[in-house]
Protein backbone atom coordinates (compact mmCIF):
# COMPACT_ATOMS: atom_id res chain seq x y z
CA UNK A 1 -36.86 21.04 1.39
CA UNK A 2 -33.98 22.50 -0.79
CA UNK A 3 -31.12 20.71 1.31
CA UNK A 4 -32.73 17.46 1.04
CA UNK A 5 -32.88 18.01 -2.89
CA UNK A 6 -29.29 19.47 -2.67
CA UNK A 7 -27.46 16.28 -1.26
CA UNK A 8 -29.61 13.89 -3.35
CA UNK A 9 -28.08 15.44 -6.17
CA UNK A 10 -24.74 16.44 -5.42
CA UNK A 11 -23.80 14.66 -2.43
CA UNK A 12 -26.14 11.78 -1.92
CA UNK A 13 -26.21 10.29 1.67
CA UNK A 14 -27.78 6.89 0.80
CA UNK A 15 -24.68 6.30 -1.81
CA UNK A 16 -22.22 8.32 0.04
CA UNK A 17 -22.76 7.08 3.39
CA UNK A 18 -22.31 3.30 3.39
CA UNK A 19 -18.97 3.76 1.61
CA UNK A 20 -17.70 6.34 4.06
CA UNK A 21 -18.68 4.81 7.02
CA UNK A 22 -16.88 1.60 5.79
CA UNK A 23 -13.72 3.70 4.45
CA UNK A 24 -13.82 5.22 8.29
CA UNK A 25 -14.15 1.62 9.92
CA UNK A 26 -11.77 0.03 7.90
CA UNK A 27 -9.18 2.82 9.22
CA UNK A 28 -10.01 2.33 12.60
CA UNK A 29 -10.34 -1.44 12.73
CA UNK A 30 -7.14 -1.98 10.37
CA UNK A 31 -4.87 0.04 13.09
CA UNK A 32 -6.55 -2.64 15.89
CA UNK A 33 -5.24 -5.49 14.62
CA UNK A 34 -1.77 -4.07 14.12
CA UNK A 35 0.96 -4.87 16.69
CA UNK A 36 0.88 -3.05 20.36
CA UNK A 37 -3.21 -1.17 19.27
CA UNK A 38 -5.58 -0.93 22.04
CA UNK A 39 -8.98 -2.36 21.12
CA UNK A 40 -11.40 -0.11 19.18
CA UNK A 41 -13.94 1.58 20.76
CA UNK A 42 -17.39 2.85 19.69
CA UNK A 43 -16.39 6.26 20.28
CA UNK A 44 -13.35 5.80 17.88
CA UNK A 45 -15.65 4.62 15.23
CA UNK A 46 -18.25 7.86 15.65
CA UNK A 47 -15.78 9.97 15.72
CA UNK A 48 -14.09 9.03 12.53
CA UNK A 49 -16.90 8.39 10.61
CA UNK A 50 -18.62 11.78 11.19
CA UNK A 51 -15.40 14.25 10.60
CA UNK A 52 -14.75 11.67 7.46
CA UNK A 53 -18.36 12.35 6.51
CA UNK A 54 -17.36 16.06 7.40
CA UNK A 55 -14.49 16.12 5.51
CA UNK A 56 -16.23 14.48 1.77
CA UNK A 57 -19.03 17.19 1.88
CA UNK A 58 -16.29 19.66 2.37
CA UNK A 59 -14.67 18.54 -0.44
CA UNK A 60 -18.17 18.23 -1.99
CA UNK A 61 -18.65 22.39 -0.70
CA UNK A 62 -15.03 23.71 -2.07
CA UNK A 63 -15.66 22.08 -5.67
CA UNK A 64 -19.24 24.20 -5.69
CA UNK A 65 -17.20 27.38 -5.20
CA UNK A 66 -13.81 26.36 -7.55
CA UNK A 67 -16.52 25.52 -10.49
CA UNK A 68 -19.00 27.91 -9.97
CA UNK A 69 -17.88 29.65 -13.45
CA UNK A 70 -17.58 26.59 -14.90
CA UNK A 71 -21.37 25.34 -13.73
CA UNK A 72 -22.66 28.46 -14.76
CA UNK A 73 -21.30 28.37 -18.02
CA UNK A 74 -21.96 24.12 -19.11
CA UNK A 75 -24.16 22.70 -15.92
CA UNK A 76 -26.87 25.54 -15.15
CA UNK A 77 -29.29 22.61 -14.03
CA UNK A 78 -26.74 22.49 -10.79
CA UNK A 79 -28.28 23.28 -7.82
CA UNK A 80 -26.07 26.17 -6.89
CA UNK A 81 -25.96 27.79 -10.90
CA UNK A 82 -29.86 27.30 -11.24
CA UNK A 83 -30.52 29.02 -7.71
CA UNK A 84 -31.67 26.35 -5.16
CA UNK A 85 -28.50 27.16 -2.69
CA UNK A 86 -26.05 30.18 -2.44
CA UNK A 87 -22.62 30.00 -2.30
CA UNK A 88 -23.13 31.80 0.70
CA UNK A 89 -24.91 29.51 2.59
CA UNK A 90 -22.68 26.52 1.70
CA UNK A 91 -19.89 28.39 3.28
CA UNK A 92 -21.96 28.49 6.63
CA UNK A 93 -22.43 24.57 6.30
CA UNK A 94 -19.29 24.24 5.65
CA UNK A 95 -18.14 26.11 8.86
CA UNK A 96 -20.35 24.22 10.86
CA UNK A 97 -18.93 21.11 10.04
CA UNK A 98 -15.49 22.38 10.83
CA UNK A 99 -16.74 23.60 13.94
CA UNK A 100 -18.39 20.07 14.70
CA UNK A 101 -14.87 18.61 13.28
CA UNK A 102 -12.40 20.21 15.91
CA UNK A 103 -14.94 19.57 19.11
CA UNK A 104 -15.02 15.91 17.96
CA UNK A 105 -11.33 15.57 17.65
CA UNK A 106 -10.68 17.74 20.62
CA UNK A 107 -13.39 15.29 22.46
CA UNK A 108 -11.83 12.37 21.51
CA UNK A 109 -7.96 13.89 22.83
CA UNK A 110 -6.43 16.95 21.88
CA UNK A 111 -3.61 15.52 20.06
CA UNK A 112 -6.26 14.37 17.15
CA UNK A 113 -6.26 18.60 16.11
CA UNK A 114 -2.77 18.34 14.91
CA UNK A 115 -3.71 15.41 12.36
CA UNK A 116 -6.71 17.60 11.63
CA UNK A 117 -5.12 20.35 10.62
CA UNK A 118 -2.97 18.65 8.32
CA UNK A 119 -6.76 17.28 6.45
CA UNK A 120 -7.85 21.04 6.34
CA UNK A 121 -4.70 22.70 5.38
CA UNK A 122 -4.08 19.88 2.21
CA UNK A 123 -8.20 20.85 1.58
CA UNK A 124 -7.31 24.61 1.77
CA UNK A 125 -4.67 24.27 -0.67
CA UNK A 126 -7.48 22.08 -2.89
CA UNK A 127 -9.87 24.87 -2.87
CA UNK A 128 -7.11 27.14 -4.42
CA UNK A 129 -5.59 24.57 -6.86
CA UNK A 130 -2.59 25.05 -5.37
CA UNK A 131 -2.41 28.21 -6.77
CA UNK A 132 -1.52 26.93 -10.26
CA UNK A 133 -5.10 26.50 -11.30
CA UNK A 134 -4.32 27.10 -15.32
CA UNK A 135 -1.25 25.12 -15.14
CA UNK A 136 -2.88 21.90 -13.47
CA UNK A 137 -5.66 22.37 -15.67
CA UNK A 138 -3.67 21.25 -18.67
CA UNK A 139 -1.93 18.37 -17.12
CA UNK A 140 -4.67 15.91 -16.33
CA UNK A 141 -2.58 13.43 -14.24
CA UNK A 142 -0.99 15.92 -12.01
CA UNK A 143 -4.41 17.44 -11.87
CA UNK A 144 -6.21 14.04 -10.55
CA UNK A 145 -3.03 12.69 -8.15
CA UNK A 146 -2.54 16.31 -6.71
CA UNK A 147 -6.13 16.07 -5.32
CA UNK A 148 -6.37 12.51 -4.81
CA UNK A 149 -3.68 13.27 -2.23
CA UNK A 150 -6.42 14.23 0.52
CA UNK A 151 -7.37 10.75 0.29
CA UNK A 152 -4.77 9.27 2.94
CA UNK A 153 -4.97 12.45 4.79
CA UNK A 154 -8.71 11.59 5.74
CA UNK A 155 -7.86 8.16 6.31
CA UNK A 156 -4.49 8.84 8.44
CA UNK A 157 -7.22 10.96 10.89
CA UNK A 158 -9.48 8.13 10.42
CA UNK A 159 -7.02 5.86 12.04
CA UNK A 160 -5.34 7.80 14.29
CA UNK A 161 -8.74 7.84 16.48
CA UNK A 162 -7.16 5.11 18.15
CA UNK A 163 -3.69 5.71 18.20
CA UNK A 164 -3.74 9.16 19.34
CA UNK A 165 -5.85 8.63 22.14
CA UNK A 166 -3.12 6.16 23.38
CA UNK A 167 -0.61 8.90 22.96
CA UNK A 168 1.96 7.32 20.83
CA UNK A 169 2.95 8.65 17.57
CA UNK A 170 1.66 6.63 14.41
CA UNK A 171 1.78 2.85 14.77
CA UNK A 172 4.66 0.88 12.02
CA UNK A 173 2.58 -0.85 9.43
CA UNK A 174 0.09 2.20 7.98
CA UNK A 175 2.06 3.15 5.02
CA UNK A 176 1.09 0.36 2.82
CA UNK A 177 -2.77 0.99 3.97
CA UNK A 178 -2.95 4.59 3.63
CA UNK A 179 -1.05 4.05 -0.23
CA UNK A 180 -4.13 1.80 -0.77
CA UNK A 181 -6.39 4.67 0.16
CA UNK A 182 -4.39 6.65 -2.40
CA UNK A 183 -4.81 4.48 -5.27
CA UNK A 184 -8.27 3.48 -4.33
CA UNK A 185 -9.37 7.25 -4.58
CA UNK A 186 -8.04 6.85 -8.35
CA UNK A 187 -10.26 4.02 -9.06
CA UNK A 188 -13.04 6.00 -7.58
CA UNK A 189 -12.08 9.59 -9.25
CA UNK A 190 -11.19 7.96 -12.92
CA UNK A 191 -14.34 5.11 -12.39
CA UNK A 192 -16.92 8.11 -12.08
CA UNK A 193 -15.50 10.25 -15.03
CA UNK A 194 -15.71 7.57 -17.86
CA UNK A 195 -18.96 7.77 -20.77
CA UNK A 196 -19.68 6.89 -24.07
CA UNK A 197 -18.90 9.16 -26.23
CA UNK A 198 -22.82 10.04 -26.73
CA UNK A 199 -22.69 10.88 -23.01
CA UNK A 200 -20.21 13.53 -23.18
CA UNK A 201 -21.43 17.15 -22.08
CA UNK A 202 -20.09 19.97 -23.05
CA UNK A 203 -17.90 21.76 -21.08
CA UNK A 204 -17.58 18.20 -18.37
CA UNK A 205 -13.67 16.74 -18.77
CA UNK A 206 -14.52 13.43 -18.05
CA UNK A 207 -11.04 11.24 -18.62
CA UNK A 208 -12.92 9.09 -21.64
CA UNK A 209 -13.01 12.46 -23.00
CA UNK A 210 -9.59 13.83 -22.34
CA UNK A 211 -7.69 10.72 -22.90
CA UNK A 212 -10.12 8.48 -25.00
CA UNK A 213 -12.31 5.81 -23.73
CA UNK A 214 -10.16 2.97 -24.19
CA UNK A 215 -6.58 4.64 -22.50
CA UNK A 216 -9.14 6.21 -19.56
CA UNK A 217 -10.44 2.40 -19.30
CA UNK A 218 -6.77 1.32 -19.29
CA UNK A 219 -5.76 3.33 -16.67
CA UNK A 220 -8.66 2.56 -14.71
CA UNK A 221 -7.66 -0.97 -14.85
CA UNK A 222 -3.92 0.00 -14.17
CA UNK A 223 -4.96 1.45 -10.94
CA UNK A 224 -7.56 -1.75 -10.04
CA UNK A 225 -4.31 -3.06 -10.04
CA UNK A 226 -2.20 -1.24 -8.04
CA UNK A 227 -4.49 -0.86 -5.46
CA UNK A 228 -5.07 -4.86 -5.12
CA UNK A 229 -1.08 -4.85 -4.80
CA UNK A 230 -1.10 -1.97 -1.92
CA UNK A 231 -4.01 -3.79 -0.17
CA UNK A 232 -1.65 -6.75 -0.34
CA UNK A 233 1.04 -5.33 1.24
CA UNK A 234 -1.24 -4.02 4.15
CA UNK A 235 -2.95 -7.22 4.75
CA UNK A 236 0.00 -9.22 5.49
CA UNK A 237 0.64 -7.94 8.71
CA UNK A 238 -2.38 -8.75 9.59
CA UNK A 239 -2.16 -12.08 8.14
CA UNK A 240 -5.01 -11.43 5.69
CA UNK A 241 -3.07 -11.42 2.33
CA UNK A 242 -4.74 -14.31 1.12
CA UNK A 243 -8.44 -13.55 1.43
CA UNK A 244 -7.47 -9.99 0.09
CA UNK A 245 -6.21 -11.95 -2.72
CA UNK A 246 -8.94 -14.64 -3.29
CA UNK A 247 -11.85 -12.08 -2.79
CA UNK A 248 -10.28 -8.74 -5.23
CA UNK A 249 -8.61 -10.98 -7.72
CA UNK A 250 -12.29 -12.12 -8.66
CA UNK A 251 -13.61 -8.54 -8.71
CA UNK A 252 -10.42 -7.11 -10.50
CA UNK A 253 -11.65 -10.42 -13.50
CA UNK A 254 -14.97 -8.95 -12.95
CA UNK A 255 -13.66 -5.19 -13.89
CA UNK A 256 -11.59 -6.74 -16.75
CA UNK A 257 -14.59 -7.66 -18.18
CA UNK A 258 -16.79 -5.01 -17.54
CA UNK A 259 -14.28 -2.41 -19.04
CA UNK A 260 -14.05 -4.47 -22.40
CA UNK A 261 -17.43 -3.96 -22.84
CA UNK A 262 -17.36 -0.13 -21.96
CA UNK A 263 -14.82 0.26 -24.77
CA UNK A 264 -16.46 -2.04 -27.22
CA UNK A 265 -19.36 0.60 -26.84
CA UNK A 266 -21.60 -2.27 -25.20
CA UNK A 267 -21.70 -0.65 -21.67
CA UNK A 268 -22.26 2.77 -19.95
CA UNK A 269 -19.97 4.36 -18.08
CA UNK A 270 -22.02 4.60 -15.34
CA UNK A 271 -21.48 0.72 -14.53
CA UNK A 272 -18.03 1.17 -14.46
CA UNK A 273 -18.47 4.00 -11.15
CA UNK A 274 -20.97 1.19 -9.62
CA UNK A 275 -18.30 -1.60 -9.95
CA UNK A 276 -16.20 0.74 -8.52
CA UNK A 277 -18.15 1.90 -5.39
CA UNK A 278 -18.61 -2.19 -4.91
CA UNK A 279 -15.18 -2.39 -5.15
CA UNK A 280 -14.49 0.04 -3.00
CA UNK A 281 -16.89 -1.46 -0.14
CA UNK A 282 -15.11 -4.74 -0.80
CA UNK A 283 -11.65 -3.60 0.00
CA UNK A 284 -12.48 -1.32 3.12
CA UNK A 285 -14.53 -4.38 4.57
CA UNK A 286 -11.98 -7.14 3.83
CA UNK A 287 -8.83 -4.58 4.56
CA UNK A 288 -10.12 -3.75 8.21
CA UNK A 289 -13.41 -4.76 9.21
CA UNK A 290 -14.20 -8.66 8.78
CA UNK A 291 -10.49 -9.88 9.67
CA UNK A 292 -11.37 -7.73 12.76
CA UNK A 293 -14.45 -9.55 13.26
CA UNK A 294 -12.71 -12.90 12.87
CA UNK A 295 -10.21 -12.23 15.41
CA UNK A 296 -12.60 -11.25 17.76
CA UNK A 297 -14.70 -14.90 17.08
């Protein structure tokens, strides 16, 4: 079947899938345990892990139409350049699933469409570039915060499946969390763009190629780092700073030492994305989900 062998290659459910449906727990459990949050519910939970999972294959969607010139050009063994989907038909899916988005939200309480829209106006300005396409293009940073930035967008709709339904506005305390989200979506975004210089396709502006393996290694470190400190911040009013700190300070020594061997040449780039999807699962689950579990011992 063509859309089974379209989302094992371009949006993979048995790697995508865990980490979203912890990302969308974590959000959800994380706004429980702050001050004055009604208990989470199972609905809460399904509701913000299937318009998260909604929103990521969007994302997924938009990039297959932005690149499509691009694809053609450098990647013609894509599914979309070599003919196994139309652009056509990913707009339809991609309809559907906003279709399935609003009756979820609107299911859950009416006030969750507002936070919606805000997700799929920032993701309507993504599928445009912004309208500076060119000029982002040529400034790499801007270029990978300027998208990153739908990263706490998902997650503020992720967590606002509980507050919302209890009709107050957004609970004190989510700032630090959702700035983890931020920085977290760097890890993932820089962690799945870094090769060997052997691995480098033509055409593909990985960050190892823009900016050299061992700065794009740096900077992957850099925002290990930052996100660790974020997560920090978050955890403490939950009183789970110090597990945060225990458990991501060993994986963060564990990074450190995987990206000295990626720029010694001694390891693929492709562990480096791993270590940063474990990473990833690490955070969500100690940020939201097991203090959650303790408290409810």
């Amino acid at each position: 079947m063509k859309w089974w062998t379209y989302q094992a290659e371009r949006f993979p459910l048995l790697a995508h899938g865990p980490l979203i449906a912890a990302f969308s727990a974590c959000a959800v459990s994380y706004t429980a345990l702050l001050p004055n949050q009604a208990n989470p519910t199972w609905t809460a939970y399904t509701v913000a892990f299937i318009v998260c999972l909604i929103f990521f294959l969007q994302l997924r969607i938009a990039d297959e139409f932005k690149d499509f010139e691009e694809d053609s050009r450098y990647r013609p063994y894509r599914p979309v350049p070599r003919g196994l989907v139309k652009l056509s038909e990913l707009r339809i899916i991609f309809i559907i699933g906003t279709i399935i988005q609003a009756a979820l939200a609107l299911a859950l309480t009416p006030s969750l469409l507002w936070v919606l829209l805000i997700g799929w106006a920032y993701l309507a300005l993504m599928s445009v570039e912004f309208f500076c396409r060119y000029w982002l293009k040529k400034r790499p940073i801007m270029y990978l915060f300027t998208h990153m930035g739908i990263m706490p967008l998902v997650d503020l709709f992720a967590t606002a499946c509980l507050w919302a339904p209890q009709h107050q506005g957004m609970p004190n305390g989510l700032t630090w969390f959702l700035a983890a989200s931020f920085c977290n979506g760097l890890v993932i975004e820089l962690g799945r763009k870094l090769r060997q210089p052997k691995d480098e396709e033509q055409g593909v502006e990985t960050y190892s190629f823009l900016w050299g393996k061992n700065r794009a290694a740096f900077a992957w470190l850099t925002c290990i780092i930052v996100t660790l400190l974020c997560a920090i911040q978050a955890a403490t009013p939950i009183g789970f700073a110090t597990p945060i700190v225990i458990t991501l300070s060993i994986l963060l020594l564990i990074a450190i030492f995987a990206a000295t061997r990626y720029t010694r040449g001694e390891m693929k780039g492709s562990h480096l994305e791993k270590l940063a999807a474990i990473w990833t699962l690490v955070l969500y689950l100690m940020l939201g989900i097991i203090p959650l579990c303790i408290k409810s011992l």
